[in-house]
C-alpha atoms as a PDB file:
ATOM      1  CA  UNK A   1       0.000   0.000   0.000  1.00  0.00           C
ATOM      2  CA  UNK A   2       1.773   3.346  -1.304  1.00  0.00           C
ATOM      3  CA  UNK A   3       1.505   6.818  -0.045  1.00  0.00           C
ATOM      4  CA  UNK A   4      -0.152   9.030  -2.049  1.00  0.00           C
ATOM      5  CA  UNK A   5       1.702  11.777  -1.108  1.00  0.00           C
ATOM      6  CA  UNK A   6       5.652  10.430  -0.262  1.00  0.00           C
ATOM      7  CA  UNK A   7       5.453   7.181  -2.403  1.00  0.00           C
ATOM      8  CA  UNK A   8       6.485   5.412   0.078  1.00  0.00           C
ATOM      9  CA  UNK A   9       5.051   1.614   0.545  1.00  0.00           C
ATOM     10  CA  UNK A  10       7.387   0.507   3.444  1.00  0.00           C
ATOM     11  CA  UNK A  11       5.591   0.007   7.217  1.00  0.00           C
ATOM     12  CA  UNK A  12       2.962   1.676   6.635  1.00  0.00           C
ATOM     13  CA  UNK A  13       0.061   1.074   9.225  1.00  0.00           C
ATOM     14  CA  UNK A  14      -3.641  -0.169   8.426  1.00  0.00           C
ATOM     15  CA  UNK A  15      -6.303   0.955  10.665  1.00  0.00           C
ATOM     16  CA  UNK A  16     -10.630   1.112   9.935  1.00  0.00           C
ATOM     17  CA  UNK A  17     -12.708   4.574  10.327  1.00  0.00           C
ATOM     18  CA  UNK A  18     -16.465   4.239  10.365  1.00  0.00           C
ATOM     19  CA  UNK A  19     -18.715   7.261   9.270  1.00  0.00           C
ATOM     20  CA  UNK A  20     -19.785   9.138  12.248  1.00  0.00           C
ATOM     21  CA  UNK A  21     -21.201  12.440  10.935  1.00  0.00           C
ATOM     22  CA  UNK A  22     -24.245  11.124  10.503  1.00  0.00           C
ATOM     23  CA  UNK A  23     -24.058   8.023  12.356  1.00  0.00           C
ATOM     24  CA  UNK A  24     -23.724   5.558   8.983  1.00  0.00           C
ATOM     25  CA  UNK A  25     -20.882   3.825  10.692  1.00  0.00           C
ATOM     26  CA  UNK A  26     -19.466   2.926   7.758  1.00  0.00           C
ATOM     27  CA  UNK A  27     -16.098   0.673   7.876  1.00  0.00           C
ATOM     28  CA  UNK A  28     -13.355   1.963   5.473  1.00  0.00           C
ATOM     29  CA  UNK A  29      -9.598   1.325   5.884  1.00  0.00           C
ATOM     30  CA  UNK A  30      -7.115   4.266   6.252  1.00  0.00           C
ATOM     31  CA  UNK A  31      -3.462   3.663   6.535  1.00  0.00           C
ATOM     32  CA  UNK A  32      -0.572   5.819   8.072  1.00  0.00           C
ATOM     33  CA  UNK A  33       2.351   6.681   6.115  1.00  0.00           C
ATOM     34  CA  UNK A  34       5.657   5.520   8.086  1.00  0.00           C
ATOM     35  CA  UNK A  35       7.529   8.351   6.286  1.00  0.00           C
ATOM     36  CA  UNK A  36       5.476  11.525   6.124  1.00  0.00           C
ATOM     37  CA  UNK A  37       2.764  10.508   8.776  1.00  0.00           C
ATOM     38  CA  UNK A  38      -0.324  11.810   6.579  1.00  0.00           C
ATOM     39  CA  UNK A  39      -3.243   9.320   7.356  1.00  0.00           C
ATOM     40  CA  UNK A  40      -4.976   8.434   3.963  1.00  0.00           C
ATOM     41  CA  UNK A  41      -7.839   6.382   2.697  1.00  0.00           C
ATOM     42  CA  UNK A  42      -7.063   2.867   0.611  1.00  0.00           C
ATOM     43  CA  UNK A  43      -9.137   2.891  -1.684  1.00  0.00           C
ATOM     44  CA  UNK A  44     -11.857   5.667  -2.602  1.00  0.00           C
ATOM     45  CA  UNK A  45     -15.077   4.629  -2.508  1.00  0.00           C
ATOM     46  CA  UNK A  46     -17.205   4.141  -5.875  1.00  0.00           C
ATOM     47  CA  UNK A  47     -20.240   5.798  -4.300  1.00  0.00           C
ATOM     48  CA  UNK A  48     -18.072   8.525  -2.235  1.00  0.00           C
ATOM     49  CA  UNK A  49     -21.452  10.808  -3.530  1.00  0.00           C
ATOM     50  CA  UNK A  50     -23.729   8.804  -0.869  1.00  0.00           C
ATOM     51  CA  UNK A  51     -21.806  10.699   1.850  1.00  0.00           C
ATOM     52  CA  UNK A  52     -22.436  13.987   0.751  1.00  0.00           C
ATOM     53  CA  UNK A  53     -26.361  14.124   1.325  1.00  0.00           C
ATOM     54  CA  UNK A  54     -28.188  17.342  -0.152  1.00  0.00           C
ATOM     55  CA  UNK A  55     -28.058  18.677   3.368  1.00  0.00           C
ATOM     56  CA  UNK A  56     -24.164  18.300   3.892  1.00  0.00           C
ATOM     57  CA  UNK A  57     -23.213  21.630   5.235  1.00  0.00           C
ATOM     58  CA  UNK A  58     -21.188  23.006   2.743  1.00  0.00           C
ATOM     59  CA  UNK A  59     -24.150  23.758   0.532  1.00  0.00           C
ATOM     60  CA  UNK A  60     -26.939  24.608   3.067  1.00  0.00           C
ATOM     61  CA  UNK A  61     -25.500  27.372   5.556  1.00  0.00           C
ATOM     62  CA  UNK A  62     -27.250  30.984   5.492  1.00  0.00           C
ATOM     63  CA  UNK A  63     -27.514  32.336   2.383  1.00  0.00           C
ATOM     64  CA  UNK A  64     -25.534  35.924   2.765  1.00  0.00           C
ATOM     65  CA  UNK A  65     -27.232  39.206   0.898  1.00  0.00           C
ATOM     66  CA  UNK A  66     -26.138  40.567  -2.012  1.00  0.00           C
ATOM     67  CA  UNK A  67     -25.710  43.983  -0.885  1.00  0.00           C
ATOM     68  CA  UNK A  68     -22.572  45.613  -0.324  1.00  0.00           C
ATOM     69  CA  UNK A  69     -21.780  47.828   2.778  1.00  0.00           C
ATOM     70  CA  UNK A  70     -19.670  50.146   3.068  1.00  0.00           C
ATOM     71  CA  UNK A  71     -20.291  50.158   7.225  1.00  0.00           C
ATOM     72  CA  UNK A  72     -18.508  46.726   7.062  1.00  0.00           C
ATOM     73  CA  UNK A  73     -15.570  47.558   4.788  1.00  0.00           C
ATOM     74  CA  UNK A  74     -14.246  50.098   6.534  1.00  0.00           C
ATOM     75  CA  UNK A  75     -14.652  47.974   9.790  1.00  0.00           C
ATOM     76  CA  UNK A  76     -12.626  45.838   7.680  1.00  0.00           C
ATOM     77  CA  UNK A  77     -10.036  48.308   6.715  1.00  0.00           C
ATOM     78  CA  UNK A  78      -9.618  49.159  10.204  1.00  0.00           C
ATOM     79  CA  UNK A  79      -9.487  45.693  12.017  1.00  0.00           C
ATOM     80  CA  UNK A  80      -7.085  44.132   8.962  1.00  0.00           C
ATOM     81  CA  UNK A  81      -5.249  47.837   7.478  1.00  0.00           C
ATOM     82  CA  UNK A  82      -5.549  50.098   9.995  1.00  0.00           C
ATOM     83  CA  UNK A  83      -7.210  52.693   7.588  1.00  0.00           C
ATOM     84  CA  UNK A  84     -10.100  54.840   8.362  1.00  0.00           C
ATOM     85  CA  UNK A  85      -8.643  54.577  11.785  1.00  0.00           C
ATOM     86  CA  UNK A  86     -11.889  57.558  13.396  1.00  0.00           C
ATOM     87  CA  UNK A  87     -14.603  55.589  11.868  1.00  0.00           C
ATOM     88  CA  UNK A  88     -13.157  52.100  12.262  1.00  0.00           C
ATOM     89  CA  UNK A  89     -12.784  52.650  15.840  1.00  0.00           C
ATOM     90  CA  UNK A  90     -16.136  53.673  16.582  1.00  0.00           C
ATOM     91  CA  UNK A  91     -17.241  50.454  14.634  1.00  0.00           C
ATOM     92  CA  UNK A  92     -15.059  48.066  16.381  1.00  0.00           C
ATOM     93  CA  UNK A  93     -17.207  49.608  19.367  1.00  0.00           C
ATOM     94  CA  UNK A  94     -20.403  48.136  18.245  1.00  0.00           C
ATOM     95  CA  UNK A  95     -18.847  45.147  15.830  1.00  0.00           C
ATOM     96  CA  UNK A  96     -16.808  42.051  16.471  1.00  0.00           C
ATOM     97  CA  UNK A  97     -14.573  41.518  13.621  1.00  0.00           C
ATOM     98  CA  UNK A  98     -15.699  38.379  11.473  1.00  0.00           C
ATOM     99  CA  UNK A  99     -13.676  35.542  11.490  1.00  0.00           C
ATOM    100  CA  UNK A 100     -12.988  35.798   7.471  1.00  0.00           C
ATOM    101  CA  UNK A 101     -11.197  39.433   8.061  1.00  0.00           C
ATOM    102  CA  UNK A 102      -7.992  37.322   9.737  1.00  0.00           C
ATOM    103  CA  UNK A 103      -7.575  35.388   6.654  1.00  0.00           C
ATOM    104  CA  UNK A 104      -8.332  38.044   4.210  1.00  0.00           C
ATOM    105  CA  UNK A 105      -5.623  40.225   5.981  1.00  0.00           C
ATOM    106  CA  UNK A 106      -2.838  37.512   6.036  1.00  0.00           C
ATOM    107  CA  UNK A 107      -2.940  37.149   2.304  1.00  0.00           C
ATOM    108  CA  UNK A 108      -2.721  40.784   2.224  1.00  0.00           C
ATOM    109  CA  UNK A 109      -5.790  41.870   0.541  1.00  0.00           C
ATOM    110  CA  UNK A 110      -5.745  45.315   0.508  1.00  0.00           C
ATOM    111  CA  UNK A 111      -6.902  45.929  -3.243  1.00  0.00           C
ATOM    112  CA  UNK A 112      -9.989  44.724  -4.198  1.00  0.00           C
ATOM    113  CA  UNK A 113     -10.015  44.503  -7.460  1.00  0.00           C
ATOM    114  CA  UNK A 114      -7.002  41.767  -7.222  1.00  0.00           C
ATOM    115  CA  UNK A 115      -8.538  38.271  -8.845  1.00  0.00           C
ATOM    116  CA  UNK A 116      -9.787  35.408  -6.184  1.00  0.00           C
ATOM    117  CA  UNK A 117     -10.469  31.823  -7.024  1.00  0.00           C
ATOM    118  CA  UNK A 118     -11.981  29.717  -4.118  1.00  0.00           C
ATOM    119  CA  UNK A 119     -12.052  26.059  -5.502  1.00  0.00           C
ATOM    120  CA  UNK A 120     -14.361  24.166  -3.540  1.00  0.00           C
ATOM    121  CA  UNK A 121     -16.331  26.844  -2.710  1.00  0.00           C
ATOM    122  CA  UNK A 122     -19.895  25.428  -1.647  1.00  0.00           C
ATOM    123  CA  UNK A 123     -22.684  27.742  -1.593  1.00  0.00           C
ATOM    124  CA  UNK A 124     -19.820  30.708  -2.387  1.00  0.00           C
ATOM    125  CA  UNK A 125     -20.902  32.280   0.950  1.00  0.00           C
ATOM    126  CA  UNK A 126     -17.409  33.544   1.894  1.00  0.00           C
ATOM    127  CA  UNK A 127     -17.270  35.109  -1.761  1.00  0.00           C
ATOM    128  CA  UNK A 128     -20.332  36.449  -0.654  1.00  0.00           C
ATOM    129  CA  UNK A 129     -19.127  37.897   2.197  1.00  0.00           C
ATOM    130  CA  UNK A 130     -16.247  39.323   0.155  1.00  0.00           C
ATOM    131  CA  UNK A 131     -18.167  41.050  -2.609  1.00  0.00           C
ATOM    132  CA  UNK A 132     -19.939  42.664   0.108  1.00  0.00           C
ATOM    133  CA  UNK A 133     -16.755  44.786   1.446  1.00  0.00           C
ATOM    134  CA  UNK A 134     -16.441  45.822  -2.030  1.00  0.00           C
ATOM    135  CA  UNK A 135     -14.261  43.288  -3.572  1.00  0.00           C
ATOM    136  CA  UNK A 136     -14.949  43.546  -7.639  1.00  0.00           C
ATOM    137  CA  UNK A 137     -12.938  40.170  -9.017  1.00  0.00           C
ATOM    138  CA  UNK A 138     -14.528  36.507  -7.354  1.00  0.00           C
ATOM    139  CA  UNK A 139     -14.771  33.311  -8.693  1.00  0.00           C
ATOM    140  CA  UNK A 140     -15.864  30.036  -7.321  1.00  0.00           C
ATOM    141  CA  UNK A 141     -15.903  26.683  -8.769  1.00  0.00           C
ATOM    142  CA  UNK A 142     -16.881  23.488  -6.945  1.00  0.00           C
ATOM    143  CA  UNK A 143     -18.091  20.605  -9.089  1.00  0.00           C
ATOM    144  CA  UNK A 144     -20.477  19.609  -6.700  1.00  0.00           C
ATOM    145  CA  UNK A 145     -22.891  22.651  -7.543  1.00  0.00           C
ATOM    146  CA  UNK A 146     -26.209  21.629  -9.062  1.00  0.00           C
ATOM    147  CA  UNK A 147     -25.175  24.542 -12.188  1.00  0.00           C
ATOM    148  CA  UNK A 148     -23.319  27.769 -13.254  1.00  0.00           C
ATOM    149  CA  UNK A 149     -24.450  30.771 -10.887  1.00  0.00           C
ATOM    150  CA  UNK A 150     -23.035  33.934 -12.250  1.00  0.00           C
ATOM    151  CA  UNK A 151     -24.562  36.864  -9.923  1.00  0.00           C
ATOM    152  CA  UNK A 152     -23.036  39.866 -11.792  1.00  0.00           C
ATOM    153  CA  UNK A 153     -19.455  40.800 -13.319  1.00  0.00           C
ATOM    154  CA  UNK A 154     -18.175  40.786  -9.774  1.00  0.00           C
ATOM    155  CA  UNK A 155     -18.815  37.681  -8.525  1.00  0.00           C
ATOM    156  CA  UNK A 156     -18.867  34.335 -10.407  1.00  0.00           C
ATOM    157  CA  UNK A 157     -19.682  30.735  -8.978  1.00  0.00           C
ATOM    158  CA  UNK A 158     -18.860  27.664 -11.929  1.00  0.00           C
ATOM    159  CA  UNK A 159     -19.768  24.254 -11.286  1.00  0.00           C
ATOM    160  CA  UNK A 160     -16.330  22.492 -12.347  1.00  0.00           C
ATOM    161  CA  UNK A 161     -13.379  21.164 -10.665  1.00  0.00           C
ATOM    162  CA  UNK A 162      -9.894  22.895 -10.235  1.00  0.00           C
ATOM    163  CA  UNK A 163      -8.469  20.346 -13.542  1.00  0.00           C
ATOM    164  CA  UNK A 164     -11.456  22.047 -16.008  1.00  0.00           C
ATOM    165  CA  UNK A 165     -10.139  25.563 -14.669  1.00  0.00           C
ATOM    166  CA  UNK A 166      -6.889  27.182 -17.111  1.00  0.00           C
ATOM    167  CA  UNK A 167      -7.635  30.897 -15.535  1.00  0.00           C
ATOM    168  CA  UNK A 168      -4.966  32.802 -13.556  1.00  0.00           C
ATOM    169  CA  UNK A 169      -5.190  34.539 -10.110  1.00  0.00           C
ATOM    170  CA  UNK A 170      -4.062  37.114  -7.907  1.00  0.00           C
ATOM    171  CA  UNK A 171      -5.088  35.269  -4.878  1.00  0.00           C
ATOM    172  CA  UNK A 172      -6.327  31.284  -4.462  1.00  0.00           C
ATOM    173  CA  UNK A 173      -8.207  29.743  -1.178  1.00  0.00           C
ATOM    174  CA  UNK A 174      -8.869  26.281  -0.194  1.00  0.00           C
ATOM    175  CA  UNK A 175     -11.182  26.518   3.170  1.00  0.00           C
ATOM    176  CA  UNK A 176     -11.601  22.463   3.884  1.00  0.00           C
ATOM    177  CA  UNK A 177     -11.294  20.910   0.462  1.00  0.00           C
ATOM    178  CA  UNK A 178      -8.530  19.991  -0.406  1.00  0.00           C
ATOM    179  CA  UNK A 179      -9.016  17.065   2.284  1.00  0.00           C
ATOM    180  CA  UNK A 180     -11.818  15.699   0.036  1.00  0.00           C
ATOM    181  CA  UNK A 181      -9.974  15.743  -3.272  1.00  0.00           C
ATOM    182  CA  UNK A 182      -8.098  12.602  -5.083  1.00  0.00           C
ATOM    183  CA  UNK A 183      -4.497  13.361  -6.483  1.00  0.00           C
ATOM    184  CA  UNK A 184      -3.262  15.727  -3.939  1.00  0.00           C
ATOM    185  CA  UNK A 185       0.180  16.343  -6.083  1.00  0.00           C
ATOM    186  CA  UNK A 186      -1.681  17.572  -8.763  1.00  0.00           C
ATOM    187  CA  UNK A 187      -4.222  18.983  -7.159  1.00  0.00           C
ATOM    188  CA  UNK A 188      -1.247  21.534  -5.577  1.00  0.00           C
ATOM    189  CA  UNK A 189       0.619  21.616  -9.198  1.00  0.00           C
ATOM    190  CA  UNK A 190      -2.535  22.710 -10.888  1.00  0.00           C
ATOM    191  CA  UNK A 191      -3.292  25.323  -7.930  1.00  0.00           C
ATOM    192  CA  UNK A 192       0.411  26.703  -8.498  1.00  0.00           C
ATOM    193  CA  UNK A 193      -0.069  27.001 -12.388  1.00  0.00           C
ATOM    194  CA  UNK A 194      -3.480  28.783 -11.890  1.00  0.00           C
ATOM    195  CA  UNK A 195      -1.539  31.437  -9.329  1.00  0.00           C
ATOM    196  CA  UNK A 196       0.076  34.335 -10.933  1.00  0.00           C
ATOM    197  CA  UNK A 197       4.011  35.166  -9.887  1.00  0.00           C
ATOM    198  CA  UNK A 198       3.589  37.154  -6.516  1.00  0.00           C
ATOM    199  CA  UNK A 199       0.299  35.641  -5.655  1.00  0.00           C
ATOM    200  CA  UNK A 200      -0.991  34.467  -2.527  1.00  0.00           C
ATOM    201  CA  UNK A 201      -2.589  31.415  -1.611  1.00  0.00           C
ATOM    202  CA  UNK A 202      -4.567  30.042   1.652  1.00  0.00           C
ATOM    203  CA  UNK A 203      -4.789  26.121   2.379  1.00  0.00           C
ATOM    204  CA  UNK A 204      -6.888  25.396   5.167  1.00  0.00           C
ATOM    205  CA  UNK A 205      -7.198  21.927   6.377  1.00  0.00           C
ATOM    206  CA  UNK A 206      -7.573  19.193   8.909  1.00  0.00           C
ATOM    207  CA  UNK A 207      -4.403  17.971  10.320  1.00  0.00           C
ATOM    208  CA  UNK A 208      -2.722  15.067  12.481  1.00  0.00           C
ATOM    209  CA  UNK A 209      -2.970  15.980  16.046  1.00  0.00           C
ATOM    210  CA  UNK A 210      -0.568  13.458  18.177  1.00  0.00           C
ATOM    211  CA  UNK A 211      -2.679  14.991  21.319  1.00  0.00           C
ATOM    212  CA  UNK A 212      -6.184  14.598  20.002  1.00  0.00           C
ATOM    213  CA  UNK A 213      -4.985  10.868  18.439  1.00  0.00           C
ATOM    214  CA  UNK A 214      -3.867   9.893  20.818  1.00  0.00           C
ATOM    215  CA  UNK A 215      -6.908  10.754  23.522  1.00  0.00           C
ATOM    216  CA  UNK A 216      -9.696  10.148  21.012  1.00  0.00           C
ATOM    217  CA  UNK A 217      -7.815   7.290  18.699  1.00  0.00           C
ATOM    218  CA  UNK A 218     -10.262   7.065  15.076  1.00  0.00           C
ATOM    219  CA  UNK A 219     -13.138   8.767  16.578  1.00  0.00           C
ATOM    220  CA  UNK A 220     -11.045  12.109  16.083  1.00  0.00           C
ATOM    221  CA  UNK A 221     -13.792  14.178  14.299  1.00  0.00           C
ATOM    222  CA  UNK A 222     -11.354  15.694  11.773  1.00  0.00           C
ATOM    223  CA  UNK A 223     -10.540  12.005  10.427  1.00  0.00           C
ATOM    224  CA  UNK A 224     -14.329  12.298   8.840  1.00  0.00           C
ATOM    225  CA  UNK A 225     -14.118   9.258   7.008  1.00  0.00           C
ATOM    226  CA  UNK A 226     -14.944   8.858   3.981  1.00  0.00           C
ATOM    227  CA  UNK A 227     -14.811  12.265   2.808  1.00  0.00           C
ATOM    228  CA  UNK A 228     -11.716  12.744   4.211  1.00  0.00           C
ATOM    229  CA  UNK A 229      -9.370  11.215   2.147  1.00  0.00           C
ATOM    230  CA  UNK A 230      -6.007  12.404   3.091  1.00  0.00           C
ATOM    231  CA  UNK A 231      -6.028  14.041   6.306  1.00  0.00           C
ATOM    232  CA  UNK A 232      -2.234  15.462   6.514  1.00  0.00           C
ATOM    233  CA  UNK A 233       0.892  16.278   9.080  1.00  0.00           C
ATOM    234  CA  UNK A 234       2.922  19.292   8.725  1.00  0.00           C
ATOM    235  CA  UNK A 235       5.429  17.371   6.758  1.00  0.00           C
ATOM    236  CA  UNK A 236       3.656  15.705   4.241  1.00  0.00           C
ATOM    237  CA  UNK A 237       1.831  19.090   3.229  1.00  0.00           C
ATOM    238  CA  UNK A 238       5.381  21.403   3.207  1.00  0.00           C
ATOM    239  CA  UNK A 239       6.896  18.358   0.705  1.00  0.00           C
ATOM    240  CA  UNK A 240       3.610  18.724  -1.591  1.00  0.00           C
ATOM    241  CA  UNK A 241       3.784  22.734  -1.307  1.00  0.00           C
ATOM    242  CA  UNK A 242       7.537  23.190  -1.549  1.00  0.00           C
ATOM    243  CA  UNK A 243       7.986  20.361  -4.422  1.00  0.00           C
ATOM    244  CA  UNK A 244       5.728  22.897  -6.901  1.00  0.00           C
ATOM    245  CA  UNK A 245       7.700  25.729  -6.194  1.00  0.00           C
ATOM    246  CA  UNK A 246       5.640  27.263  -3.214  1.00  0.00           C
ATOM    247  CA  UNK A 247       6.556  28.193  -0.020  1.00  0.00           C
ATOM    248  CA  UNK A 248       4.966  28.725   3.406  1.00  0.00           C
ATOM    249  CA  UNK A 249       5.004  32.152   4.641  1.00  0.00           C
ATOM    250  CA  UNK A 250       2.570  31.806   7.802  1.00  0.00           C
ATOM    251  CA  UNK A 251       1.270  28.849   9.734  1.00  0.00           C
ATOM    252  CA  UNK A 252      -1.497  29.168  11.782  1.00  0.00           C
ATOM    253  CA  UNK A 253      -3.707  26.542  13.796  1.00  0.00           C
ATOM    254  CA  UNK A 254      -7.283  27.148  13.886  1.00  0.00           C
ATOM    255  CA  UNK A 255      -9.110  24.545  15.675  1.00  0.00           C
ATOM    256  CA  UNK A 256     -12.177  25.494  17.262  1.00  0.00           C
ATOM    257  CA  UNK A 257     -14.073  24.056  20.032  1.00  0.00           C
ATOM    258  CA  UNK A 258     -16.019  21.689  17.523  1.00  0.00           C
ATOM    259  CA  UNK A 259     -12.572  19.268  17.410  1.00  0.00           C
ATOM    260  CA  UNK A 260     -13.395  18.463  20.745  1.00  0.00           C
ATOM    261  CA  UNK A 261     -16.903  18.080  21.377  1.00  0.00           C
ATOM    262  CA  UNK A 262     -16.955  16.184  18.312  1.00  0.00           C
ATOM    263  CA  UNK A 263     -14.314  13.736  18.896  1.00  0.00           C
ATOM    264  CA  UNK A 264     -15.745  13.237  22.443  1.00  0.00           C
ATOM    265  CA  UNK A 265     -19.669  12.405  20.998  1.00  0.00           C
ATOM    266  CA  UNK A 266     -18.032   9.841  18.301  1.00  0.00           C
ATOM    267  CA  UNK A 267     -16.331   8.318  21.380  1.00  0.00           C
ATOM    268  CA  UNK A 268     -19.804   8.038  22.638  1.00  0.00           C
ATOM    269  CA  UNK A 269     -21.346   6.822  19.749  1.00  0.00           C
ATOM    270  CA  UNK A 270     -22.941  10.180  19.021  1.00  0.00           C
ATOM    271  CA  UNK A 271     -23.440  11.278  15.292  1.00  0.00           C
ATOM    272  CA  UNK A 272     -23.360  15.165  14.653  1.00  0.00           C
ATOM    273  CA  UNK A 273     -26.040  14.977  12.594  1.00  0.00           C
ATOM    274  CA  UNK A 274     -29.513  12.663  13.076  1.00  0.00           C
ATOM    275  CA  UNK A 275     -28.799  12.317  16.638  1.00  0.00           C
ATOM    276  CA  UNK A 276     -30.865  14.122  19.344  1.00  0.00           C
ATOM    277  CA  UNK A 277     -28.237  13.759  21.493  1.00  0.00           C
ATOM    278  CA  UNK A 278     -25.825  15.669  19.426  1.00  0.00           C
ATOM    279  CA  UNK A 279     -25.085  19.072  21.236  1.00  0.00           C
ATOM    280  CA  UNK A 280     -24.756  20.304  17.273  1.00  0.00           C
ATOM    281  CA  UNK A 281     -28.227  19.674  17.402  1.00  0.00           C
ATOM    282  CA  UNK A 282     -29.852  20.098  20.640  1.00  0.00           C
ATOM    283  CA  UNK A 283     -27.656  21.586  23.340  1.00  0.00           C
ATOM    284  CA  UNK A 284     -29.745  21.470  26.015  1.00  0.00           C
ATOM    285  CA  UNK A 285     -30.399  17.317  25.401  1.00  0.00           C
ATOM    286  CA  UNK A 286     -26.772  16.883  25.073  1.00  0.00           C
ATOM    287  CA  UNK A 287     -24.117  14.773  27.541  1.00  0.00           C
ATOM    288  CA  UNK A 288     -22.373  18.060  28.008  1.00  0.00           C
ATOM    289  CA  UNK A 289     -22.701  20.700  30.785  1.00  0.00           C
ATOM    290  CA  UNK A 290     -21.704  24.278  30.291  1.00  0.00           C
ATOM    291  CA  UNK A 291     -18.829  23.718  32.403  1.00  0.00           C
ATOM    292  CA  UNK A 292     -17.505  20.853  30.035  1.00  0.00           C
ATOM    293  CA  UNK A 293     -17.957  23.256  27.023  1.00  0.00           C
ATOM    294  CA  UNK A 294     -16.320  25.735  28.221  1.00  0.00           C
ATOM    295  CA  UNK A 295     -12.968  23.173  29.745  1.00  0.00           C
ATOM    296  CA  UNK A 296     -13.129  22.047  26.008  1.00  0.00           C
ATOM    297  CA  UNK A 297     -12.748  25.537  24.843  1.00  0.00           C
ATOM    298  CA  UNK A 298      -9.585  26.199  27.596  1.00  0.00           C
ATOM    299  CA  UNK A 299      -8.012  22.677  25.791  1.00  0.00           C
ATOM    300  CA  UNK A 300      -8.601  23.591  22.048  1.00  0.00           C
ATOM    301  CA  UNK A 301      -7.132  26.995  22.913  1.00  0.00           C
ATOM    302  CA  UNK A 302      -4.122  25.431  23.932  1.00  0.00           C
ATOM    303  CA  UNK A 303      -3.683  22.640  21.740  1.00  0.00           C
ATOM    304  CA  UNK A 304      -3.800  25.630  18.833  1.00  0.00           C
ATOM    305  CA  UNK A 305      -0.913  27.589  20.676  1.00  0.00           C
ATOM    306  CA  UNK A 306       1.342  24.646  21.266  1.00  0.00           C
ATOM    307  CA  UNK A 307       0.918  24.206  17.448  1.00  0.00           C
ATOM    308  CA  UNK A 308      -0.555  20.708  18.435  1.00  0.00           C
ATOM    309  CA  UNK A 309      -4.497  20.794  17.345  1.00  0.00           C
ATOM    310  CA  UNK A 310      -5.965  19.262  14.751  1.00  0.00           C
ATOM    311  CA  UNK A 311      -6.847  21.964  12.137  1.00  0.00           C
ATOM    312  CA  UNK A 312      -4.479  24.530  10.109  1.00  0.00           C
ATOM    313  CA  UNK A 313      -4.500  27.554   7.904  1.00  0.00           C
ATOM    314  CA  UNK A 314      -1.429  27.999   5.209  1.00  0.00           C
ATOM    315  CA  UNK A 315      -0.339  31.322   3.993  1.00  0.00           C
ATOM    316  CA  UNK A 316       1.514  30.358   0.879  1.00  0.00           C
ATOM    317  CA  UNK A 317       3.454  32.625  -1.842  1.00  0.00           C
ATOM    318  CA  UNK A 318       4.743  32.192  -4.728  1.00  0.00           C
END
């Protein structure tokens, strides 16, 4: 059994994940690479489209407006640029900066009329939230889409995947799917041929954590079999980034307080989803008490400054 990503076929460890999102339970077999450590599926399954239901989350969160607000991008100038310092400061009074603004600000988006691709981009709600501080130039693809949605000049959404794609870009993103894609060499090749000299891109993506592996073993909520077919370490995703002439200009981990409640309901034999017990789903009819939320929240916390959690964003230049 070869790694997909190293090539390497020597010691590497078997081991079975059963689908817990939504309670399936599933058996597929995963194996660990002995030389890069990125955990992998064996074999993709034939109807991998089963697991992505028509209420998988990607495609049903909030829909945002198309409206764009000039209250919110100078907030954003403020919290990411420092500009409109009088204004922005009387905003950050009334406004908590959304989560997107940290990303948007480490690839250095201060024009917005540079060129975006997100690939994988679901219902394009971040693009969304984008062309609503003003940004002029975004385009999503995601071959899961049920068609084409082309709003106006500004923003674009395509349903195709990254290979039908020969565009260039200023800037690309991958927020959580590039875990779900086959061929993760050329999957990174293609992304570096589609960014133009000087541009940015953003990887975001489930990672080993030793800590949470080792506490929590396959019911680690970030292994999400079988959507999750390569789920990497640090290692394994620098030799894929720095092999197509990329390199890593910020690492960040992300986890939130999800990696934890989830991985402690799959040890229960709690599904996320289709499971009244799920604290996703009903809070108040969960096993948790506010107490152990908020002891989860001290440990993700940590896990994310130690560098040790289970979930990563990649600033990445060219």
């Amino acid at each position: 059994m070869k790694c997909g990503v190293c090539h390497n076929g020597s010691n590497n460890k078997k081991f079975i994940l059963k689908e817990m999102m939504y309670g399936l339970k599933d058996e597929f077999e995963y194996f660990e690479c002995a030389s890069c450590g990125c955990i992998q599926i064996a074999e993709v399954p034939s109807n991998l489209g089963k697991y992505y239901p028509n209420d998988y989350y990607s495609y049903t969160v909030a829909e945002v407006p198309l409206k764009k607000s000039w209250i919110r991008s100078a907030h954003f100038n403020y919290y990411a640029f420092n500009k409109n310092k009088l204004l922005g400061s009387l905003l950050a009074l009334k406004f908590k900066p959304s989560g997107f603004y940290t990303w948007l600000k480490g690839l250095h988006l201060q024009n917005r009329k540079e060129s975006v691709l997100d690939i994988g981009c679901g219902n394009g709600q971040l693009l969304k939230r984008m062309y609503r501080l003003g940004f002029s130039n975004l385009t999503g693809i995601d071959p899961f889409l049920q068609k084409d949605l082309v709003y106006n000049n500004s923003l674009k959404l395509f349903k195709k995947d990254i290979f039908q794609t020969d565009t260039t870009y200023d800037v690309i993103m991958m927020h959580h799917s590039l875990e779900h894609m086959d061929r993760q060499d050329e999957v990174i090749q293609k992304a570096a041929a589609l960014l133009k000299k000087g541009g940015r891109m953003l990887i975001r993506i489930p990672i080993v954590s030793k800590p949470l592996m080792n506490k929590y073993g396959g019911n680690v909520v970030s292994l999400d079999a079988p959507r999750h077919l390569f789920i990497h370490t640090l290692k394994s995703i620098t030799g894929i980034i720095e092999k197509n002439n990329l390199s890593i200009y910020k690492t960040v981990f992300d986890a939130e307080v999800f990696s934890i409640i989830g991985s402690e309901q799959y040890s229960s034999g709690i599904s996320n989803v289709n499971d009244d017990r799920s604290y996703f789903q009903n809070p108040a009819s969960s096993i948790f008490k506010p107490s152990d939320i908020e002891r989860f929240e001290n440990e993700i916390t940590a896990l994310n400054q130690k560098r040790e959690s289970d979930t990563v964003a990649l600033y990445i230049r060219k």
